[in-house]
Structure formats: structure tokens, C-alpha cells
PDB file of N, CA and C in Angstrom:
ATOM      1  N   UNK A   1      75.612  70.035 131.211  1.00  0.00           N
ATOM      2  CA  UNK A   1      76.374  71.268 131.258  1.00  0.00           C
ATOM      3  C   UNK A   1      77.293  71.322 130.047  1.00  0.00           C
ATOM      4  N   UNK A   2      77.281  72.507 129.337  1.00  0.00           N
ATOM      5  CA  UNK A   2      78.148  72.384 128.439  1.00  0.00           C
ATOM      6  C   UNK A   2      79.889  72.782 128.458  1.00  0.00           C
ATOM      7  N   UNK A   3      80.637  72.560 127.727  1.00  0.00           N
ATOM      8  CA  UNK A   3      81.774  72.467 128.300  1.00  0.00           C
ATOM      9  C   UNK A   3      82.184  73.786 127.685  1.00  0.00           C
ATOM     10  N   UNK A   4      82.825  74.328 128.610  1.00  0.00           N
ATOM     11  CA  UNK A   4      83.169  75.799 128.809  1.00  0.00           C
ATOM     12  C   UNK A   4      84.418  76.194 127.772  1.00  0.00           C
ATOM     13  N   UNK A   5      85.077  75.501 127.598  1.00  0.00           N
ATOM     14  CA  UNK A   5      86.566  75.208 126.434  1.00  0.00           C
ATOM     15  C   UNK A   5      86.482  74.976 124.689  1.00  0.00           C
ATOM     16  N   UNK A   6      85.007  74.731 125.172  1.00  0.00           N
ATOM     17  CA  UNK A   6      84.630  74.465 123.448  1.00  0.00           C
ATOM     18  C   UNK A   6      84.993  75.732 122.335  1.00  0.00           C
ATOM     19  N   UNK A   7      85.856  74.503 121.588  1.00  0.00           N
ATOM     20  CA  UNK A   7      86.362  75.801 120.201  1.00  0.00           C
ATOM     21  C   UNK A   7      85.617  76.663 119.685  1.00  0.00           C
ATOM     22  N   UNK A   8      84.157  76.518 119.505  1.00  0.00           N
ATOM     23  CA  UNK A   8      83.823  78.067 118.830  1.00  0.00           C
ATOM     24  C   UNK A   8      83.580  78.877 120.302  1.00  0.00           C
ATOM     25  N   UNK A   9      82.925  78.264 121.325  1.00  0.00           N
ATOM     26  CA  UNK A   9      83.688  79.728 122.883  1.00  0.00           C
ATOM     27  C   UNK A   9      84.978  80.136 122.013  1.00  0.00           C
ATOM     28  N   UNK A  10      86.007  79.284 122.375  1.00  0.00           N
ATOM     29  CA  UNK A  10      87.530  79.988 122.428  1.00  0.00           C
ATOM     30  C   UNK A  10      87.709  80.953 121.272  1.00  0.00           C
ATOM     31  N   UNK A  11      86.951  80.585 119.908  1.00  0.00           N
ATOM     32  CA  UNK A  11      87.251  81.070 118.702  1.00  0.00           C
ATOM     33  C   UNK A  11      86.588  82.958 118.918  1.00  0.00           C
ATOM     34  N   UNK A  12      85.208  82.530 119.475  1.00  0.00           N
ATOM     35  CA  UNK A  12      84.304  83.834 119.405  1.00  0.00           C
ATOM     36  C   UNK A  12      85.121  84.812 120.508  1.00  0.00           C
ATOM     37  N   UNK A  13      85.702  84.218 121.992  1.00  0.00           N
ATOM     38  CA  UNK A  13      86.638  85.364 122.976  1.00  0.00           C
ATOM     39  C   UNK A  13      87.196  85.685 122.556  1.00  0.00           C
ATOM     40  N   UNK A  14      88.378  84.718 121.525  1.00  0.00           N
ATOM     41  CA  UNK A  14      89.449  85.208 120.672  1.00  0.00           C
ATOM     42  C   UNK A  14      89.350  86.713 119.423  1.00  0.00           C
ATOM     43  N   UNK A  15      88.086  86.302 118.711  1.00  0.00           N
ATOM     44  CA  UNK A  15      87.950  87.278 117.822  1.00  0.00           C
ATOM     45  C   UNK A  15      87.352  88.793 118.885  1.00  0.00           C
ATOM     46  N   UNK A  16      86.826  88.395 119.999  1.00  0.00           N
ATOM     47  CA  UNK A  16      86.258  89.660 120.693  1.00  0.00           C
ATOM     48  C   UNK A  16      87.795  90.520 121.217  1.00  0.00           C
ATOM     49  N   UNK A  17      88.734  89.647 121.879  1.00  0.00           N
ATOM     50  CA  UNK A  17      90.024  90.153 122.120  1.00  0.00           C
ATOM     51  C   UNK A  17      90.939  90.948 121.556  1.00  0.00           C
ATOM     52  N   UNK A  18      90.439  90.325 119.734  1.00  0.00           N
ATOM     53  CA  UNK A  18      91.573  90.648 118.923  1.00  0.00           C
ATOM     54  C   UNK A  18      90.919  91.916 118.703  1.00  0.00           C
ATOM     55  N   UNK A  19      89.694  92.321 118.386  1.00  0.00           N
ATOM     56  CA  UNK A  19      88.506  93.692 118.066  1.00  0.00           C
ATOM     57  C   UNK A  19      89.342  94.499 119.383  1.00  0.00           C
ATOM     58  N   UNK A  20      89.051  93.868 120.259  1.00  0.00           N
ATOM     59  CA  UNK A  20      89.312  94.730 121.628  1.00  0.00           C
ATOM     60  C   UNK A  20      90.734  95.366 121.435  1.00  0.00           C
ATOM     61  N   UNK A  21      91.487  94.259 121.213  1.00  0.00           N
ATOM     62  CA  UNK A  21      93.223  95.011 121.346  1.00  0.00           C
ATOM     63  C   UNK A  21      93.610  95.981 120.316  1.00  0.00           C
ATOM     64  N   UNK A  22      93.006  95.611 118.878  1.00  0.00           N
ATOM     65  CA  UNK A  22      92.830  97.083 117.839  1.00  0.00           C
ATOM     66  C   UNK A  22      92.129  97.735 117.870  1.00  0.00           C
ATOM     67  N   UNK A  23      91.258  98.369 118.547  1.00  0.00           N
ATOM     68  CA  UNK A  23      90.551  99.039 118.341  1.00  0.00           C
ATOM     69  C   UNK A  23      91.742 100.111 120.094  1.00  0.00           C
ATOM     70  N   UNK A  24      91.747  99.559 121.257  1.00  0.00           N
ATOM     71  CA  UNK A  24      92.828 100.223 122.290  1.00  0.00           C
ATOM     72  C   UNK A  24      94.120 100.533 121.541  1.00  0.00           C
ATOM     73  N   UNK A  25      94.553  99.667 120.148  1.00  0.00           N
ATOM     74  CA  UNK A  25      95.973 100.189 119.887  1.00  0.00           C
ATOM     75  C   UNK A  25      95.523 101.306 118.827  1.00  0.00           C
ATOM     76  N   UNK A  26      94.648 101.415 117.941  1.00  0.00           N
ATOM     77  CA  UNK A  26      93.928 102.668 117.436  1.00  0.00           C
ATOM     78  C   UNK A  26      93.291 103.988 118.002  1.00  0.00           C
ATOM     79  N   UNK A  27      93.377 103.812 119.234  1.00  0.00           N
ATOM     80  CA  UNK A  27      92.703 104.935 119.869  1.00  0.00           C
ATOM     81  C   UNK A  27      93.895 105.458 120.364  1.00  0.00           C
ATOM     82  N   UNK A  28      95.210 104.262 121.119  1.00  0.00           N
ATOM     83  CA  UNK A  28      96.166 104.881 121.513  1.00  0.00           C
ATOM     84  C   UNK A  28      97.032 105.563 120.442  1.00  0.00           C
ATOM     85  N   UNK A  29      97.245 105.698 119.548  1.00  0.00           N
ATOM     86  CA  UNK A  29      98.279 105.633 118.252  1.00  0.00           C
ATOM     87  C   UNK A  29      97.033 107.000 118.446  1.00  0.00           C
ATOM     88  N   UNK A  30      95.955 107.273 117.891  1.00  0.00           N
ATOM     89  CA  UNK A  30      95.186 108.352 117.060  1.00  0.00           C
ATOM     90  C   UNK A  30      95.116 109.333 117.681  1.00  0.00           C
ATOM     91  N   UNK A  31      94.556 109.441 118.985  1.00  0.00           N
ATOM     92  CA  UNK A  31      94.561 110.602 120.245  1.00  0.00           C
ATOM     93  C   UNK A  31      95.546 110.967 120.358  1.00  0.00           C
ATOM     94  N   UNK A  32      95.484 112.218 120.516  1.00  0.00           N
ATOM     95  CA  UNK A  32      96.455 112.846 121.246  1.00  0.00           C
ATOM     96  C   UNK A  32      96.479 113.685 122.567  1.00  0.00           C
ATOM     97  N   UNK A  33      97.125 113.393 123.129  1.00  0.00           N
ATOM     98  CA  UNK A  33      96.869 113.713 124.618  1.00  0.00           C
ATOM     99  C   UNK A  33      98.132 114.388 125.391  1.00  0.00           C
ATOM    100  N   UNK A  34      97.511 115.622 125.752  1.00  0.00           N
ATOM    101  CA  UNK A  34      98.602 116.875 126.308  1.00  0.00           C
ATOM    102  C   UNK A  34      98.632 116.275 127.640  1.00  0.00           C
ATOM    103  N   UNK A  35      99.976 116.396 127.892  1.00  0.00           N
ATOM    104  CA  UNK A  35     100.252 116.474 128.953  1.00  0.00           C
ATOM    105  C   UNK A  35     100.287 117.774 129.859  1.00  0.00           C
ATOM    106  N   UNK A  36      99.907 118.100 131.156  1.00  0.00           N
ATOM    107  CA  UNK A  36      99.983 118.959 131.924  1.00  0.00           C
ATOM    108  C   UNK A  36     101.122 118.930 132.844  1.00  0.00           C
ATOM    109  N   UNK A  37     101.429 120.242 132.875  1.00  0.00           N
ATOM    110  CA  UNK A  37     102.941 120.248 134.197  1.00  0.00           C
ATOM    111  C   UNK A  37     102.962 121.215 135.095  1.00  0.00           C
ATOM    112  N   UNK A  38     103.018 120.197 136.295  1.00  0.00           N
ATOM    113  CA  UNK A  38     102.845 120.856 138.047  1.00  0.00           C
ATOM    114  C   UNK A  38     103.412 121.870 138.114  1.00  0.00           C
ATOM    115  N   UNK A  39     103.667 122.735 138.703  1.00  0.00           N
ATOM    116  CA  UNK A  39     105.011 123.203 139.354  1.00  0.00           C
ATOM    117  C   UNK A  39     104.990 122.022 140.534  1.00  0.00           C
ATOM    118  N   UNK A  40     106.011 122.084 140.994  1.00  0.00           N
ATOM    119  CA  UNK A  40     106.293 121.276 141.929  1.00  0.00           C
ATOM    120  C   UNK A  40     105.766 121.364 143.192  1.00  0.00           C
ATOM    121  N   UNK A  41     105.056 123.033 143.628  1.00  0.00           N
ATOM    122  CA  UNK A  41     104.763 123.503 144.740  1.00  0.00           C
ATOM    123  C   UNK A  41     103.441 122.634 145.191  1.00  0.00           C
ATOM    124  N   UNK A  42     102.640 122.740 143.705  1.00  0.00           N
ATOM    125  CA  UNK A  42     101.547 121.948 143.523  1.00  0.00           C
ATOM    126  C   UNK A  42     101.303 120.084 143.418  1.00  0.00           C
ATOM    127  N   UNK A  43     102.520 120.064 143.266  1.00  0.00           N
ATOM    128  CA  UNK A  43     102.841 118.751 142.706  1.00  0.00           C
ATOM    129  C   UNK A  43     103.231 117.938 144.132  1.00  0.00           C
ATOM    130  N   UNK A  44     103.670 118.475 144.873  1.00  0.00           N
ATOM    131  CA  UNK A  44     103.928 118.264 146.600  1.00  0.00           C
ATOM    132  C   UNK A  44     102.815 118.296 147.380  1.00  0.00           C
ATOM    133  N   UNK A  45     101.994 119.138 147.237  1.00  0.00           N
ATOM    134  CA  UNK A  45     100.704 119.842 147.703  1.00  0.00           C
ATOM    135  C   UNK A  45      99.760 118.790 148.579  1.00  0.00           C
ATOM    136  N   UNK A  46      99.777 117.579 147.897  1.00  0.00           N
ATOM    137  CA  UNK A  46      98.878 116.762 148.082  1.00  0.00           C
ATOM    138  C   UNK A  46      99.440 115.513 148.942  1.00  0.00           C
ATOM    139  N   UNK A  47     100.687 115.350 149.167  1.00  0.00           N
ATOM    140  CA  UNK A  47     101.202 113.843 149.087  1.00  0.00           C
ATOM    141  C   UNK A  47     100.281 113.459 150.697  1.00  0.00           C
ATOM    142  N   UNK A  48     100.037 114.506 151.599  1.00  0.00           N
ATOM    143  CA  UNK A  48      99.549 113.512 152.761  1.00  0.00           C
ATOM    144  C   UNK A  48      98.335 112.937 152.450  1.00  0.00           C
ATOM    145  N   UNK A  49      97.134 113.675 151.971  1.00  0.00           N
ATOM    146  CA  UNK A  49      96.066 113.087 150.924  1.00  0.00           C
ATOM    147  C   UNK A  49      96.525 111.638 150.373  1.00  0.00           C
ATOM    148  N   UNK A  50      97.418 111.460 149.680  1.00  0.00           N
ATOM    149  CA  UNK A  50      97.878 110.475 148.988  1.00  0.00           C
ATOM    150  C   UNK A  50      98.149 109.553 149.828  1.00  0.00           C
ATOM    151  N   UNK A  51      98.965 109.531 151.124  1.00  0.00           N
ATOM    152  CA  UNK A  51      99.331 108.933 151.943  1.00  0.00           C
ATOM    153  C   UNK A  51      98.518 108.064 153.133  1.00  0.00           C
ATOM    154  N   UNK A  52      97.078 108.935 153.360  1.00  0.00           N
ATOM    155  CA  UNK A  52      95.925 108.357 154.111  1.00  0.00           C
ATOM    156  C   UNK A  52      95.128 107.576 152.622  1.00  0.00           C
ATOM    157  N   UNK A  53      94.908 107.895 151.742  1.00  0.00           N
ATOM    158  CA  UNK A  53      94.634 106.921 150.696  1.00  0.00           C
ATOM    159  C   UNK A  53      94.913 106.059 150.748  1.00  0.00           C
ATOM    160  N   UNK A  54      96.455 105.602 150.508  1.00  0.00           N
ATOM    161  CA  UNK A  54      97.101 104.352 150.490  1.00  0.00           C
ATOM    162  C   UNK A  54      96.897 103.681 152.233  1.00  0.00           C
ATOM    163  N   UNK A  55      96.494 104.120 152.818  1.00  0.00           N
ATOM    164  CA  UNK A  55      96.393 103.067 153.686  1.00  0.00           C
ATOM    165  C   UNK A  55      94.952 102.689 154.260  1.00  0.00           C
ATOM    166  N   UNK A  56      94.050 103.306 153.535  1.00  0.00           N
ATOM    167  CA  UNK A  56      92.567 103.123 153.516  1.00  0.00           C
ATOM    168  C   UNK A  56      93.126 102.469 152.861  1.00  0.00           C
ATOM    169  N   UNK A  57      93.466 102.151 151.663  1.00  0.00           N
ATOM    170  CA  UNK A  57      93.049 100.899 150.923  1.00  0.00           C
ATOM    171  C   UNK A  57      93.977 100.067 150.873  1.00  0.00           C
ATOM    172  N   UNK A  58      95.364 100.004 151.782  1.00  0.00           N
ATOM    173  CA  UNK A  58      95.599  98.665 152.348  1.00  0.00           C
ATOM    174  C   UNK A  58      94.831  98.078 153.381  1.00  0.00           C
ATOM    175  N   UNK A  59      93.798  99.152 154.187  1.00  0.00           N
ATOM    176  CA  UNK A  59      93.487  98.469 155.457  1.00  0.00           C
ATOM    177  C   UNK A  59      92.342  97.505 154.858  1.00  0.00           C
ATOM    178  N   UNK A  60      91.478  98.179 153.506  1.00  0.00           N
ATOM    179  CA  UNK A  60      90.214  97.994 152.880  1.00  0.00           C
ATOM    180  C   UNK A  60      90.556  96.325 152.280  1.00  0.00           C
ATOM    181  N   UNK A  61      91.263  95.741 151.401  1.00  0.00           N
ATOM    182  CA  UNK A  61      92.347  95.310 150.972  1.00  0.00           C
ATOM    183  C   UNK A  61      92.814  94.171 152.197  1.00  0.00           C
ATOM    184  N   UNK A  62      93.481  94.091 153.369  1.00  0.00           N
ATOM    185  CA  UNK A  62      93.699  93.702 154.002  1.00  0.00           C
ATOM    186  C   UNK A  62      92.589  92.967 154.441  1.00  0.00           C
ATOM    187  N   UNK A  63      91.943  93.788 155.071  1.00  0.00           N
ATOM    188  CA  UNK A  63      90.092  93.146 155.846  1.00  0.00           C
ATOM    189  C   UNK A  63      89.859  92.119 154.674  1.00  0.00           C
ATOM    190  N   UNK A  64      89.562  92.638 153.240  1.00  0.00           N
ATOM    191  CA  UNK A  64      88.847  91.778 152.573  1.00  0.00           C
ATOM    192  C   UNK A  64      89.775  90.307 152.277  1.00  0.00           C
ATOM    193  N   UNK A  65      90.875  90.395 151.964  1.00  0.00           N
ATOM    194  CA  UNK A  65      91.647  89.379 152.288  1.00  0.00           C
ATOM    195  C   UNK A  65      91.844  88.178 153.394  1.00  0.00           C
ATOM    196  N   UNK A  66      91.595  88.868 154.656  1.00  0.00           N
ATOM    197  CA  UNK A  66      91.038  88.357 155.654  1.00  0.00           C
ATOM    198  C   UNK A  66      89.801  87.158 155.671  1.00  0.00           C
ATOM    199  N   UNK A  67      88.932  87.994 155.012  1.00  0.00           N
ATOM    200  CA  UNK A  67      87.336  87.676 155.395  1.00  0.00           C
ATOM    201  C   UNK A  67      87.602  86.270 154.177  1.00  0.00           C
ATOM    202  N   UNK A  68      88.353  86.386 152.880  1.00  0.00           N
ATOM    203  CA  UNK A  68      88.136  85.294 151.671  1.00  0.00           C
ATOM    204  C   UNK A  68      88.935  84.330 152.817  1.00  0.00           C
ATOM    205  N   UNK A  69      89.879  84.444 153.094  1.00  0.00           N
ATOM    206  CA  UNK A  69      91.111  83.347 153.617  1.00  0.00           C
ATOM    207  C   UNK A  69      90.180  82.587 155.006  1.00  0.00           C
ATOM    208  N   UNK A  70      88.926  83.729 155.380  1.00  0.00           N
ATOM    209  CA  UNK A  70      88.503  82.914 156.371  1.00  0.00           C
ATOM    210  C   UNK A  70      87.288  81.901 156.260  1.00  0.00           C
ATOM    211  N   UNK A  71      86.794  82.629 154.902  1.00  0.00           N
ATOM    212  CA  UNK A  71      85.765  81.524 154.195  1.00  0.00           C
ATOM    213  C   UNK A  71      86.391  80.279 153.695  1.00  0.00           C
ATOM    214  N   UNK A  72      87.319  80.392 153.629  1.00  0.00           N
ATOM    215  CA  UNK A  72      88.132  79.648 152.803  1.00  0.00           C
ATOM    216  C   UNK A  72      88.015  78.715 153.848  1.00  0.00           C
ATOM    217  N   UNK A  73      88.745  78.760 154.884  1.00  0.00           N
ATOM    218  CA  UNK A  73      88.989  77.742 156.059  1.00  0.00           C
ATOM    219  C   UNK A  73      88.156  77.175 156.568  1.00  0.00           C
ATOM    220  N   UNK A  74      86.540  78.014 156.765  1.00  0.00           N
ATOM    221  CA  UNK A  74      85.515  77.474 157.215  1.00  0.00           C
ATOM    222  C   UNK A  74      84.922  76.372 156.179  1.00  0.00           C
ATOM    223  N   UNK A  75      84.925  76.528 154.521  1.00  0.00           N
ATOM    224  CA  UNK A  75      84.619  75.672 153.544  1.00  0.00           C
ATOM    225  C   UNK A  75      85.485  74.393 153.951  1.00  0.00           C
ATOM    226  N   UNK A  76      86.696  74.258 154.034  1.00  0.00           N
ATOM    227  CA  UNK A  76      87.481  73.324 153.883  1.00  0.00           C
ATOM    228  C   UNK A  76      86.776  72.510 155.145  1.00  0.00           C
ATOM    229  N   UNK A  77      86.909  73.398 156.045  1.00  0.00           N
ATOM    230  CA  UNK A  77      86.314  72.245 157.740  1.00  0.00           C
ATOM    231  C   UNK A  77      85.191  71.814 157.204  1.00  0.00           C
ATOM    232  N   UNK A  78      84.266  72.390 156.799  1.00  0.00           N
ATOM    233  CA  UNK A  78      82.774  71.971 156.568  1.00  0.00           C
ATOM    234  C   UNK A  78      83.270  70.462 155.504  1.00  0.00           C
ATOM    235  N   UNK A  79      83.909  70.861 154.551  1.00  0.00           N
ATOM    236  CA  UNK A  79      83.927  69.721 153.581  1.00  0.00           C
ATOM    237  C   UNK A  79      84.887  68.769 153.957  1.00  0.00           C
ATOM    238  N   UNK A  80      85.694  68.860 154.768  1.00  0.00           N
ATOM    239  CA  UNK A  80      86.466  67.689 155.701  1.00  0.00           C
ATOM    240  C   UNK A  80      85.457  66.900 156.700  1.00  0.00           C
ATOM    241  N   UNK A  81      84.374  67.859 157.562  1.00  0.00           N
ATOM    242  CA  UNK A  81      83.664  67.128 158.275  1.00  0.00           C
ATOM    243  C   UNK A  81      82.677  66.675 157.459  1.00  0.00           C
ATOM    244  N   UNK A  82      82.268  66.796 156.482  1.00  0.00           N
ATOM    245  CA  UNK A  82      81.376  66.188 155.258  1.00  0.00           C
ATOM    246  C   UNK A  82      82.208  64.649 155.104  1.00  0.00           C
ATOM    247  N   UNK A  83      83.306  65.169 154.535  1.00  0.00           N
ATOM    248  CA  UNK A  83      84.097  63.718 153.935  1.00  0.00           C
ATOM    249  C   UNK A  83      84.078  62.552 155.699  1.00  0.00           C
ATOM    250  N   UNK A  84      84.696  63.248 156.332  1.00  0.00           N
ATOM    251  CA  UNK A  84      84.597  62.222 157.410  1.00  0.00           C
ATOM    252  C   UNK A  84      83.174  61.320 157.727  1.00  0.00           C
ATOM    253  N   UNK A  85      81.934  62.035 157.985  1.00  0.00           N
ATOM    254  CA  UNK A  85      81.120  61.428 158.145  1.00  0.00           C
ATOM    255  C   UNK A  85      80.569  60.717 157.181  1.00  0.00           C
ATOM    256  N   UNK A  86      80.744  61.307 156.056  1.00  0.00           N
ATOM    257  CA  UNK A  86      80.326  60.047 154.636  1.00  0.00           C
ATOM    258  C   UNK A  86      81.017  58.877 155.030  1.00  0.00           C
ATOM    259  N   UNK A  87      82.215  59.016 155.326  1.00  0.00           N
ATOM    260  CA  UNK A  87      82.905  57.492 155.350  1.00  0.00           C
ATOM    261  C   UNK A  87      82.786  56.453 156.099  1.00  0.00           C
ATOM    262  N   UNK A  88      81.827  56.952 157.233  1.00  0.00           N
ATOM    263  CA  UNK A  88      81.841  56.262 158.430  1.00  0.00           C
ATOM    264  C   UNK A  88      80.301  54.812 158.129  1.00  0.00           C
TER     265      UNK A  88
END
């Protein structure tokens, strides 16, 4: 297996990063971009929309959090009852 840290990896992410970050600070600096403005009537309009959003995707979010933390626990037992019986 080769080792994942090796300087020309780090060198070649590095130069892809540095392309990446000028080329986002050139687009941001060059564009120009209008802003639009609500009235407020409109700008209110929506917040319960907004409000069942945010908790679809804490509930979405939550579950999946759940489900890693529970793989998680089942790996560890499996590889605790692994280690135990090796030793025996």
C-alpha cells in the first residue's frame, strides 16, 4: 500500500488548492452580483416554510446521527468480542 502522505501527493493537493483558491478569489473580486430587495411583506411571507424545513432536517440529521453512533457501538462489541476470543 502506498503511503498516502507522500510529498509529491501533498505537493500535487497543494498546487490543486492553490489553482482552486485563485481562481474562487478571481471570480469573487470579477463578478458582479446585484443584489435584490424584499419588501418586507415578502420577505416575512415565507418564514413558516422555513420553519418546517429546519426541522425536517434536524429530524433528517438527527436519525442519521443516530444510525452512525449505532454502527459505531455495534463495531466496537463485534471487535471487543473478536479481541476476547482471540485471547483465550
Amino acid at each position: 500500500m502506498r503511503n498516502q502522505f507522500s510529498p509529491a501527493r501533498m505537493a500535487f493537493l497543494g498546487v490543486v488548492f492553490l489553482v482552486t483558491a485563485i481562481f474562487v478569489a478571481n471570480v469573487t473580486i470579477s463578478v458582479p452580483v446585484e443584489i435584490a430587495t424584499l419588501p418586507r411583506s415578502e420577505a416575512t411571507q415565507y418564514w413558516p416554510v422555513a420553519a418546517v424545513a429546519l426541522v425536517i432536517v434536524l429530524i433528517v440529521d438527527g436519525f442519521t446521527l443516530g444510525l452512525i453512533l449505532r454502527r459505531r457501538r455495534m463495531e466496537k462489541a463485534a471487535d471487543g468480542a473478536y479481541g476476547k476470543g482471540a485471547q483465550r
